[in-house]
N, C-alpha and C. Protein backbone atom coordinates (compact mmCIF):
# COMPACT_ATOMS: atom_id res chain seq x y z
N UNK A 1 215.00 -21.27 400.65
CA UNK A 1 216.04 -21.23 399.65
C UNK A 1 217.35 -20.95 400.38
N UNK A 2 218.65 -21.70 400.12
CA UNK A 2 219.76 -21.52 400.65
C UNK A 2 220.59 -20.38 400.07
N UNK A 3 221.78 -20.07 400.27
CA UNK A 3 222.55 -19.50 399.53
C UNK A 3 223.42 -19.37 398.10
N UNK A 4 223.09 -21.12 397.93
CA UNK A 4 223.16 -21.32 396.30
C UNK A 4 222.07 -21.15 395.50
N UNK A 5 221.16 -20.41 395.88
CA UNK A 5 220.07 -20.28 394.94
C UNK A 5 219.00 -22.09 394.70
N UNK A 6 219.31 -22.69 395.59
CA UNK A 6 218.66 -23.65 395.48
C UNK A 6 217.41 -23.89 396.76
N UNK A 7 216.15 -23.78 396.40
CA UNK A 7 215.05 -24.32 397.43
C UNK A 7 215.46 -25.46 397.98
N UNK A 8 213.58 -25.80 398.74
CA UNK A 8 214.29 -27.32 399.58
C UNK A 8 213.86 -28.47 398.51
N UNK A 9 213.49 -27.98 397.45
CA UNK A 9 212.55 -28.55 396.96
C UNK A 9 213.44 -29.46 395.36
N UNK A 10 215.02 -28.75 395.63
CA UNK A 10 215.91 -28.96 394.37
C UNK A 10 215.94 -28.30 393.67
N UNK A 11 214.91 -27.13 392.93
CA UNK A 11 215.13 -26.86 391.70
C UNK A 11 216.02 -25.45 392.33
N UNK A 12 216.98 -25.04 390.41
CA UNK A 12 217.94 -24.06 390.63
C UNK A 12 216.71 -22.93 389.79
N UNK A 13 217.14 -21.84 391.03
CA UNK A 13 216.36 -20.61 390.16
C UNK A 13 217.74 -19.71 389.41
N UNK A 14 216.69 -19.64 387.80
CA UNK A 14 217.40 -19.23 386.47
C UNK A 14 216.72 -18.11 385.92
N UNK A 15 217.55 -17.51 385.38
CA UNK A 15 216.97 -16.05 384.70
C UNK A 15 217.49 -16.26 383.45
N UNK A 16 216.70 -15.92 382.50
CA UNK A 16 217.10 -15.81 380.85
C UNK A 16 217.69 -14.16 380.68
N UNK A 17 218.04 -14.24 379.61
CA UNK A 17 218.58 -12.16 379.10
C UNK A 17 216.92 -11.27 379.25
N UNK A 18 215.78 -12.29 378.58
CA UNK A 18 214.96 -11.57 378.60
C UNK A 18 213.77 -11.20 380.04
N UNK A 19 214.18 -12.42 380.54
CA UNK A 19 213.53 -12.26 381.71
C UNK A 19 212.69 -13.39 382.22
N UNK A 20 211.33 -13.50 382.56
CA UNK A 20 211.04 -14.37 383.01
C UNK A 20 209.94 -14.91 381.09
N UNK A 21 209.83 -16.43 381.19
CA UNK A 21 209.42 -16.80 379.80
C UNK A 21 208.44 -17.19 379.65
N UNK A 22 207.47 -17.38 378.94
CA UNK A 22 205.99 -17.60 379.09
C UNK A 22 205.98 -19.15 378.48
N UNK A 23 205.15 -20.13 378.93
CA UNK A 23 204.91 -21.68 377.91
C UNK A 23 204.97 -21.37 376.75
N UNK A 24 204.24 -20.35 376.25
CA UNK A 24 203.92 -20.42 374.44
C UNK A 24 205.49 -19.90 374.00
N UNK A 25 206.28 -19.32 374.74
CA UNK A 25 207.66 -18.55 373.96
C UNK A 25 208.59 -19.81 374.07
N UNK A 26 208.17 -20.85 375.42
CA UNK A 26 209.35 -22.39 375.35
C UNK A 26 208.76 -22.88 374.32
N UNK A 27 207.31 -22.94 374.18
CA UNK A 27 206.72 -23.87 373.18
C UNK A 27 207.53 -23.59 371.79
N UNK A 28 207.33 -22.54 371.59
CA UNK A 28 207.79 -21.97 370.35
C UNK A 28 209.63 -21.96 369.94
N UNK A 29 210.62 -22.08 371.21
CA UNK A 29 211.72 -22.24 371.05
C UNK A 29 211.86 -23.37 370.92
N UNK A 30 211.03 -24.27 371.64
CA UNK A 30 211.33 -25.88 371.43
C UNK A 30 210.83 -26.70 369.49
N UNK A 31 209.53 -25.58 369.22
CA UNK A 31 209.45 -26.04 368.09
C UNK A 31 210.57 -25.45 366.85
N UNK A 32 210.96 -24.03 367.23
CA UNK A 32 211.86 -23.63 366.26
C UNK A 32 213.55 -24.63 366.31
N UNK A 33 213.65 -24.87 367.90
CA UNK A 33 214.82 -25.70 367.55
C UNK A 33 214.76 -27.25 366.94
N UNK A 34 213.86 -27.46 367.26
CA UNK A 34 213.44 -29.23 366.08
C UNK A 34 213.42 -28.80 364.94
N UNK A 35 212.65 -27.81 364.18
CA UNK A 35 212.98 -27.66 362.80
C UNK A 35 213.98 -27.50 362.31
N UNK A 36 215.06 -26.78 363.25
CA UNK A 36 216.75 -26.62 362.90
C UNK A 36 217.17 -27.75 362.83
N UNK A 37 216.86 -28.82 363.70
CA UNK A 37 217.38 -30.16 363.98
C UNK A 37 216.87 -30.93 362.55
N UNK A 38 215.47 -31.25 362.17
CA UNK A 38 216.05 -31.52 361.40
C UNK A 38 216.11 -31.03 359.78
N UNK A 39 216.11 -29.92 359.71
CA UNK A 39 216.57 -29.80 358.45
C UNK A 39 217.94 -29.71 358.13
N UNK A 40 219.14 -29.96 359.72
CA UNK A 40 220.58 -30.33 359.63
C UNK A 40 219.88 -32.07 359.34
N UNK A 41 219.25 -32.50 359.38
CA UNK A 41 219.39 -33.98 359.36
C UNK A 41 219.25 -34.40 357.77
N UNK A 42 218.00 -33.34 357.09
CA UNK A 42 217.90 -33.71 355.96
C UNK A 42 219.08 -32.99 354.92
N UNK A 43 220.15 -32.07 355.53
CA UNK A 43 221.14 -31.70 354.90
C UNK A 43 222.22 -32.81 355.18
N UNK A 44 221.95 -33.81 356.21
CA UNK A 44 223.59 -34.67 356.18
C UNK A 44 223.37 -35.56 355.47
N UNK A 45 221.91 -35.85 355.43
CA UNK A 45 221.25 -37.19 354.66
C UNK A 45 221.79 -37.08 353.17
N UNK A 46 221.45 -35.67 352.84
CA UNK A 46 221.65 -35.40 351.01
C UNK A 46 223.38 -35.73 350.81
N UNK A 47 224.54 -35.21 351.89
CA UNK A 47 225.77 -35.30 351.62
C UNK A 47 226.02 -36.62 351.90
N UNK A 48 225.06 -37.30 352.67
CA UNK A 48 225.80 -39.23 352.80
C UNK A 48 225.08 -39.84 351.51
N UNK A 49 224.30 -39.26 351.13
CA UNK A 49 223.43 -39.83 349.59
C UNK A 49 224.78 -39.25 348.65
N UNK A 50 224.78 -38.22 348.39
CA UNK A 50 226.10 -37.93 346.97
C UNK A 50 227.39 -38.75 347.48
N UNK A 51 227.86 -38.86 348.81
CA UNK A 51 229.19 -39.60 348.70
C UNK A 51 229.03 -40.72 348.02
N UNK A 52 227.52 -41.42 348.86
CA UNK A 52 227.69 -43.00 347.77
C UNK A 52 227.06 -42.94 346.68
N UNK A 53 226.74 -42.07 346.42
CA UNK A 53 226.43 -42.19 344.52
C UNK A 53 227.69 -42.48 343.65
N UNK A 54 228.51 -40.89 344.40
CA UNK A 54 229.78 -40.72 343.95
C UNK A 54 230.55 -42.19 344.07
N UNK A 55 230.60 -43.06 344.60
CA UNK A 55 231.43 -43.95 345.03
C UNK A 55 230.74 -45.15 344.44
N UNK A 56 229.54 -45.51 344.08
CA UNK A 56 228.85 -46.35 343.11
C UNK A 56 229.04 -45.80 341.47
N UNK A 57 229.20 -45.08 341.48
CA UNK A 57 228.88 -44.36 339.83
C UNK A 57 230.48 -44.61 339.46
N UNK A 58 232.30 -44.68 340.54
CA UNK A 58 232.79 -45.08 339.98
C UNK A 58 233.16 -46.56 339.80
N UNK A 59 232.67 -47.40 340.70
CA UNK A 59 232.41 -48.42 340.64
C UNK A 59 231.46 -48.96 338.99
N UNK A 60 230.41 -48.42 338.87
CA UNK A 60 229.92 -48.45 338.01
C UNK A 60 230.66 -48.67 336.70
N UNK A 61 231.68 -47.35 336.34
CA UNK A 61 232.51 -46.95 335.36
C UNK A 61 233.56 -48.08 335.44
N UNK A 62 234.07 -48.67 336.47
CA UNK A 62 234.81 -50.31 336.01
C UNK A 62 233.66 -51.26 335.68
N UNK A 63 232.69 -51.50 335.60
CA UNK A 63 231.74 -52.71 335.48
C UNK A 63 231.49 -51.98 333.83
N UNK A 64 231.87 -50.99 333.61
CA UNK A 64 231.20 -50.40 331.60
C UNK A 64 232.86 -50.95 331.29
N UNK A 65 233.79 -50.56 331.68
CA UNK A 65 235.12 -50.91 331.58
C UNK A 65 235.39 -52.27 330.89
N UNK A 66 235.05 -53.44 332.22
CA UNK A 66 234.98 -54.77 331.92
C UNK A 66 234.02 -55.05 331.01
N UNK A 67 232.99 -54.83 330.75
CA UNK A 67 232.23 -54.89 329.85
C UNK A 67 232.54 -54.65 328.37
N UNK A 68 232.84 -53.80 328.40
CA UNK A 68 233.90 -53.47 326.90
C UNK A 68 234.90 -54.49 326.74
N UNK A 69 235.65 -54.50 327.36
CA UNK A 69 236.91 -55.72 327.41
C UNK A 69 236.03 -56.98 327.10
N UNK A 70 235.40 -57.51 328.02
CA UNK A 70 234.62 -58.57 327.34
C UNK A 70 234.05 -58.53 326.06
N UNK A 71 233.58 -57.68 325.72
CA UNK A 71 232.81 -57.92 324.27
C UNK A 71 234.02 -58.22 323.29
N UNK A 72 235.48 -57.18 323.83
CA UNK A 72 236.53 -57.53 322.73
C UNK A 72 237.35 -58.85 322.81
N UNK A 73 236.91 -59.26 324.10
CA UNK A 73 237.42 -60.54 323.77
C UNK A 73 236.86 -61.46 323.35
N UNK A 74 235.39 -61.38 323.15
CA UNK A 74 234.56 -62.73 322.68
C UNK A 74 234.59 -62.31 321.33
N UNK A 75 235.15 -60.91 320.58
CA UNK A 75 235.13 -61.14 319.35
C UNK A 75 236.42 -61.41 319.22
N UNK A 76 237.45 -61.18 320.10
CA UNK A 76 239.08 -61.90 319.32
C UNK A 76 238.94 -63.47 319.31
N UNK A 77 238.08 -64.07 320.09
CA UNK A 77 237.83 -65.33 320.53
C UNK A 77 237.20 -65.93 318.99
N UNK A 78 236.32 -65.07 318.49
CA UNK A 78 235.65 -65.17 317.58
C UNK A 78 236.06 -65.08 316.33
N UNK A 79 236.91 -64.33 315.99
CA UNK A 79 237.91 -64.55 315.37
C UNK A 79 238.90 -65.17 315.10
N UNK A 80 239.23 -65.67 316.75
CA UNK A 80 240.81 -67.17 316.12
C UNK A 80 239.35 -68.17 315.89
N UNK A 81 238.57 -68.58 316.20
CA UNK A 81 237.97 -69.37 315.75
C UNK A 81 237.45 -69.39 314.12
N UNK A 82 237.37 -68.19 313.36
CA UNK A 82 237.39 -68.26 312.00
C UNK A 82 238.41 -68.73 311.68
N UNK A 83 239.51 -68.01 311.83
CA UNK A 83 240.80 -67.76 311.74
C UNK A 83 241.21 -69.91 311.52
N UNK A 84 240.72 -70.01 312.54
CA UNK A 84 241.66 -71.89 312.70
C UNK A 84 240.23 -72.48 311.39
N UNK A 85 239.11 -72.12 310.99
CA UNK A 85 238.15 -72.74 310.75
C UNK A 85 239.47 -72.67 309.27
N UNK A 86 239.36 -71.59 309.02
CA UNK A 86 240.16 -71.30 307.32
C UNK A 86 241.70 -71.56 306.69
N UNK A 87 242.36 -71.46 308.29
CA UNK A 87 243.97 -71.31 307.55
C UNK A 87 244.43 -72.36 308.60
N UNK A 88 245.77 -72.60 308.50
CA UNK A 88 246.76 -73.06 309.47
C UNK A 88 246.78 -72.69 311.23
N UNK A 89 247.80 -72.88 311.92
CA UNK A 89 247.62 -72.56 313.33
C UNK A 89 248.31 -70.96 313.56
N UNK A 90 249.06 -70.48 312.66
CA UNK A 90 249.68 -69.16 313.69
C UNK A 90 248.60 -68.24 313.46
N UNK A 91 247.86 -68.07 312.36
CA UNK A 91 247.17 -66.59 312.58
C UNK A 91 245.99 -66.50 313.58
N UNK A 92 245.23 -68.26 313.61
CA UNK A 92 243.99 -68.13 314.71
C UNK A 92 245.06 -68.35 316.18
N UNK A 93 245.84 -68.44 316.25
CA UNK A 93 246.23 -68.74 317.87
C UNK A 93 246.83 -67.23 318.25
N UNK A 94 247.38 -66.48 317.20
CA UNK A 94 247.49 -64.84 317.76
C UNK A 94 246.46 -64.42 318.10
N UNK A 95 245.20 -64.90 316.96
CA UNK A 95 243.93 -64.09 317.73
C UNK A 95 243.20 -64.92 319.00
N UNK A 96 243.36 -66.18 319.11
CA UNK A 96 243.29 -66.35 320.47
C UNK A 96 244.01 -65.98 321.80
N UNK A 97 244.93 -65.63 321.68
CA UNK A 97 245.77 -65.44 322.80
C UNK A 97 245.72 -64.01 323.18
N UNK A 98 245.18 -62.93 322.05
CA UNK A 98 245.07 -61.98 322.25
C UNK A 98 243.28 -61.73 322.83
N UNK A 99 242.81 -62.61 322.32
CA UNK A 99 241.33 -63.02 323.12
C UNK A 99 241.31 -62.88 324.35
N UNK A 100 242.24 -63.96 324.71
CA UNK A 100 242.10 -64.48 326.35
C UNK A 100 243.06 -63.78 326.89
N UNK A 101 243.53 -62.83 326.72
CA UNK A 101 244.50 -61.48 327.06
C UNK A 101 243.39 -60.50 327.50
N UNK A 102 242.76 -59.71 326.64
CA UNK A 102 241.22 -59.11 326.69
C UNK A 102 240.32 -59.65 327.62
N UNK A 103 239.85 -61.16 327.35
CA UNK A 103 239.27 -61.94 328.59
C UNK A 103 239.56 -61.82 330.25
N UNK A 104 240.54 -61.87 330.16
CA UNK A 104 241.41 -61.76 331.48
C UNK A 104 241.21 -60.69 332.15
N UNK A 105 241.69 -59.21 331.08
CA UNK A 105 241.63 -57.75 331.98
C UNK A 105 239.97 -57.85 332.25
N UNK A 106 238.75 -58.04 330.90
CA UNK A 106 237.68 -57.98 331.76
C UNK A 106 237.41 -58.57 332.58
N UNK A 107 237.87 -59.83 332.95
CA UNK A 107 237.36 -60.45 334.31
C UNK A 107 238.09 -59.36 336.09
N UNK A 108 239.18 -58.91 335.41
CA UNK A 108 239.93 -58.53 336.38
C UNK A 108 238.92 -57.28 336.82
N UNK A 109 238.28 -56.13 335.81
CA UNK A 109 237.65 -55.22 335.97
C UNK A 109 236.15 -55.70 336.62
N UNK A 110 235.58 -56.60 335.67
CA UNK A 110 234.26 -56.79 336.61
C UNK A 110 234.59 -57.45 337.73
N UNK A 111 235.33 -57.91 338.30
CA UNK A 111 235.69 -58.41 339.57
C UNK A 111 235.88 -57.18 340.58
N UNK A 112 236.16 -56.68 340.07
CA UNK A 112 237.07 -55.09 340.98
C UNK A 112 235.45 -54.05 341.10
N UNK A 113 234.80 -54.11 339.81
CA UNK A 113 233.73 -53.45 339.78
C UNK A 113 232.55 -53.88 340.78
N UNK A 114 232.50 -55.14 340.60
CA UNK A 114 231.26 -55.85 341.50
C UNK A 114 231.83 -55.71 343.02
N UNK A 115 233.19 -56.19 343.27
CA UNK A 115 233.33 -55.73 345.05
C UNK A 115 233.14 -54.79 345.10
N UNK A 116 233.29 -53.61 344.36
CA UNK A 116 233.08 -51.84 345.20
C UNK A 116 231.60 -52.04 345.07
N UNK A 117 230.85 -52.54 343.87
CA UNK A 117 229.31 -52.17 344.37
C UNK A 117 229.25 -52.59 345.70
N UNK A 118 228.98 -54.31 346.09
CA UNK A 118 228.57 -54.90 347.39
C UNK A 118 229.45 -54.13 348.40
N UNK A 119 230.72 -53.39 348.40
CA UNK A 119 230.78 -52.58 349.62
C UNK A 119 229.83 -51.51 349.76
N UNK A 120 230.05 -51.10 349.25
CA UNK A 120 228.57 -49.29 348.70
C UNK A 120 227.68 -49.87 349.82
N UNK A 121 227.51 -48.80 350.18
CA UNK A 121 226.26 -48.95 351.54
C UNK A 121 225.37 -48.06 351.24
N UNK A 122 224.52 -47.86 351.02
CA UNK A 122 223.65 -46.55 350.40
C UNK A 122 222.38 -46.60 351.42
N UNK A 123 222.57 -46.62 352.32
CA UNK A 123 222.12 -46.32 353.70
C UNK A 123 222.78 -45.33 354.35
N UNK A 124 222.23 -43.96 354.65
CA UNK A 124 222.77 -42.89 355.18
C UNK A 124 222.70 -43.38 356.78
N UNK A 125 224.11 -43.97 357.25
CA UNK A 125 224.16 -44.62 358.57
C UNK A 125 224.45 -43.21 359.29
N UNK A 126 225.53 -41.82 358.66
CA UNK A 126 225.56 -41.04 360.03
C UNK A 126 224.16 -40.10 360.18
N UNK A 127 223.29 -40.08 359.26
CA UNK A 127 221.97 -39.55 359.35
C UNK A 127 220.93 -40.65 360.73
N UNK A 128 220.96 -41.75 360.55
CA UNK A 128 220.31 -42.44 361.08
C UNK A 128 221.00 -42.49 362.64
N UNK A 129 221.78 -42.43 362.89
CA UNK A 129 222.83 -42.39 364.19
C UNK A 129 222.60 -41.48 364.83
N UNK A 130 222.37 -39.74 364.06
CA UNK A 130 221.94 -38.55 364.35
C UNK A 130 220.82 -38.68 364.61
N UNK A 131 219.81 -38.90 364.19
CA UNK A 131 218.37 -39.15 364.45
C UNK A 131 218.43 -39.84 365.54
N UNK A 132 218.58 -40.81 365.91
CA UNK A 132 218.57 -41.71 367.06
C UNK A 132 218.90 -40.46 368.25
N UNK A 133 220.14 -40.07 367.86
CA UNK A 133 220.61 -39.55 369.28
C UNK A 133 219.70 -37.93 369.42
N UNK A 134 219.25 -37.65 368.63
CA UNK A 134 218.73 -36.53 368.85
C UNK A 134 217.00 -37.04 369.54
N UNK A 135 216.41 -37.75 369.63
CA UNK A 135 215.20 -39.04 369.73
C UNK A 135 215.24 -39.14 370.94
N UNK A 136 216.67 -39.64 371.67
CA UNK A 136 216.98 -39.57 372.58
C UNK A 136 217.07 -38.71 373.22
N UNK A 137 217.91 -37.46 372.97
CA UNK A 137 218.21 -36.45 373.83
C UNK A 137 216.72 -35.76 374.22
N UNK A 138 215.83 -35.87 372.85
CA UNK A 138 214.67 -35.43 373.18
C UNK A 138 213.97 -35.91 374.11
N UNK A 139 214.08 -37.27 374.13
CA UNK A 139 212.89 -38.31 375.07
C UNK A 139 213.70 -37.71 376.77
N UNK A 140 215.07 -37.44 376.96
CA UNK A 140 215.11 -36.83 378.08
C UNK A 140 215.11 -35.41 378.35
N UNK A 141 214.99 -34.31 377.33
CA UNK A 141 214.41 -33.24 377.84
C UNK A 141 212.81 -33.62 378.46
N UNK A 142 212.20 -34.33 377.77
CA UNK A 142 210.63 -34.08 377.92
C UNK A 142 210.35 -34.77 379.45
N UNK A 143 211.46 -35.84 379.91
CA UNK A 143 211.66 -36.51 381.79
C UNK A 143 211.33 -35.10 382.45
């Protein structure tokens, strides 16, 4: 052994606080620190699950939005069409125009509603990223 505490052999001699450590006390630190590991994994998993709920559910709330709007416009629609069946042209063409006024915002809402769903990723990607790298780090403690 040289003066850096190193044999010929490479390894560095190390002392813990407690002293020298037995297999079953690494065994047992190595299993207590994986359980820490992952029950941080199944705690990031639950917070990347509520963001995109949160972020689908308001997506959601424009697709009930447009939905409403549509129904009121297929009944204003439904109405200038009585409307022209019975009288002259001004009273069914107010209620058409106010139809396809209604028509319009719902298309604008389910349009807006359906892109935020297909962005929504509801795949917990920084859970899975974590896992990986912790998989890893493990596969080279055990080298």
């Amino acid at each position: 052994m040289n003066r850096d505490g190193v044999d010929n052999f490479g390894d560095t001699h190390t002392s813990s606080k407690s002293g020298a450590r037995t297999f079953s006390q690494i065994l047992q630190e190595i299993v207590n620190h994986l359980a820490e590991i992952v029950r941080s994994e199944i705690r990031l998993a639950r917070l990347e699950i509520r963001q995109d709920f949160v972020r689908v559910s308001r997506a959601a709330v424009l697709l009930v939005i447009g939905a409403v709007f549509a129904l009121y416009a297929l009944g204003f629609v439904l109405l200038g069409v009585m409307y022209a069946l019975g009288t002259s042209i001004a009273p069914w063409l107010s209620a058409v125009i106010v139809g396809v006024a209604a028509g319009l915002l719902a298309a604008i809402f389910l349009m807006i509603g359906r892109t935020k769903i297909k962005r929504a990723d509801l795949k917990p990607d920084k859970t899975i990223r974590s896992v990986q790298e912790n998989v890893t780090w493990m596969k080279k403690q055990v080298r």
